[in-house]
Protein backbone atom coordinates (compact mmCIF):
# COMPACT_ATOMS: atom_id res chain seq x y z
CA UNK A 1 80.81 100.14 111.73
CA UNK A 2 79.09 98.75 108.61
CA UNK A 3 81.06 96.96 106.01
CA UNK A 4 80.16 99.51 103.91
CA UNK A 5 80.99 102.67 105.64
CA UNK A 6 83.98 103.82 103.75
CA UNK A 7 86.17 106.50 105.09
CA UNK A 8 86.45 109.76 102.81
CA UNK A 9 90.53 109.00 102.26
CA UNK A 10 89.50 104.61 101.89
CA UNK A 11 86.52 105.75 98.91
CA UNK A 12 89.58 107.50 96.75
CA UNK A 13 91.92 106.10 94.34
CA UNK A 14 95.69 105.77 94.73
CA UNK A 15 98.16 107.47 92.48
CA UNK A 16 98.99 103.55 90.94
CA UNK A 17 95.27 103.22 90.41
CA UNK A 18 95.29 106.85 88.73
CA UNK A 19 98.35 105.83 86.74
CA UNK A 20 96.66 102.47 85.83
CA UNK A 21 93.53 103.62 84.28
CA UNK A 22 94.79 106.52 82.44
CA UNK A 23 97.39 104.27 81.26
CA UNK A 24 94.43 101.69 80.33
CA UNK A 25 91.98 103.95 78.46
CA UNK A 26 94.10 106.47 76.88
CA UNK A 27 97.37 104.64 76.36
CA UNK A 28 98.74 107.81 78.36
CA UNK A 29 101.55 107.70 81.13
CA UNK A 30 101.34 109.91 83.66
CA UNK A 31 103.67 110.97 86.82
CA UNK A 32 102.59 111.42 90.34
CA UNK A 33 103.42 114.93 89.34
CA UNK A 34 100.76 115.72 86.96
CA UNK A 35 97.82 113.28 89.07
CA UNK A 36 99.17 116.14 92.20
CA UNK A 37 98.89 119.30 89.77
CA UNK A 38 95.57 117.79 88.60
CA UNK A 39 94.19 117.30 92.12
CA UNK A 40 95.60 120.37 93.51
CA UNK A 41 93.62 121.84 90.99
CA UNK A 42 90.36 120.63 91.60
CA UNK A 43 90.76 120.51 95.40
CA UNK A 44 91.29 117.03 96.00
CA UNK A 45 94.66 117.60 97.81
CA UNK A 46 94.40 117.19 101.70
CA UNK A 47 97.46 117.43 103.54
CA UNK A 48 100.45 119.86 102.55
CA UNK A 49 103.05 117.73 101.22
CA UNK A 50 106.19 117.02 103.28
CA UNK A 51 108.95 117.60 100.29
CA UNK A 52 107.62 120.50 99.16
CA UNK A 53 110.05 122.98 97.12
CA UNK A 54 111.48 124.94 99.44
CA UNK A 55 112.23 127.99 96.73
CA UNK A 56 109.41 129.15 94.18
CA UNK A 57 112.16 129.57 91.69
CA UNK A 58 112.51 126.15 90.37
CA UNK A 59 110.73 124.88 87.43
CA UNK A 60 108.53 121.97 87.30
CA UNK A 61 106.70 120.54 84.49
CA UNK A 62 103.20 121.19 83.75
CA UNK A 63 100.49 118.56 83.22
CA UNK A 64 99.87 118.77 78.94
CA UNK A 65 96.06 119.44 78.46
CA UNK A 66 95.67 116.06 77.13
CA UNK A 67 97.26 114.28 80.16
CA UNK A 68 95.22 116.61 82.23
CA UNK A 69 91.79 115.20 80.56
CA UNK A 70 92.77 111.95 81.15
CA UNK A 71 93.56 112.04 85.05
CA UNK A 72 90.26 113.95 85.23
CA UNK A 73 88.91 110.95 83.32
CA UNK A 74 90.07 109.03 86.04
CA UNK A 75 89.09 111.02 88.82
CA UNK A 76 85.25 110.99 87.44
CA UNK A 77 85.99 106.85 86.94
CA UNK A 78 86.89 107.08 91.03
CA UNK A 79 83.76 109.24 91.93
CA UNK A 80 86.40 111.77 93.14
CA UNK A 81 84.63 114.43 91.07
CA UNK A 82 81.89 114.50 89.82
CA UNK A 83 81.11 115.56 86.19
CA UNK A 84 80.26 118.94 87.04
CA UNK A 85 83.38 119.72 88.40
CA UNK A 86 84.52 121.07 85.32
């Protein structure tokens, strides 16, 4: 295998690397949470997640608009979308 061959999962960006840049270049913090809600949204989510709420009837936070710009900011940064993904 070439140096260069990256595996789908080794080309994207951890959630600290996420957090990082948002936190960087828009002064925003963010929670795993809202990078999740984010990715869920445009797809990017590839396993089901092993803590998952096990009732519907619990409320979590949702990602503000602005934060949501931001991680998608980040995702772009990452080449995890691409700019016509939204």
């Amino acid at each position: 295998m070439d140096e260069l061959d990256l595996t789908v999962a080794e080309s994207r960006a951890t959630y600290e690397e996420i957090k990082d840049y948002v936190l960087k270049h828009s002064g925003l913090k963010v929670s795993s949470l809202y990078i999740a809600q984010v990715k869920q949204k445009y797809g990017l989510i590839e396993r089901e997640n092993y803590n998952k709420l096990r009732t519907e009837d619990v409320k979590q936070p949702k990602c503000p608009v602005e934060k949501e710009k931001a991680i998608r900011e980040a995702f772009r940064h990452f080449q995890m979308i691409s700019s016509k993904s939204f």
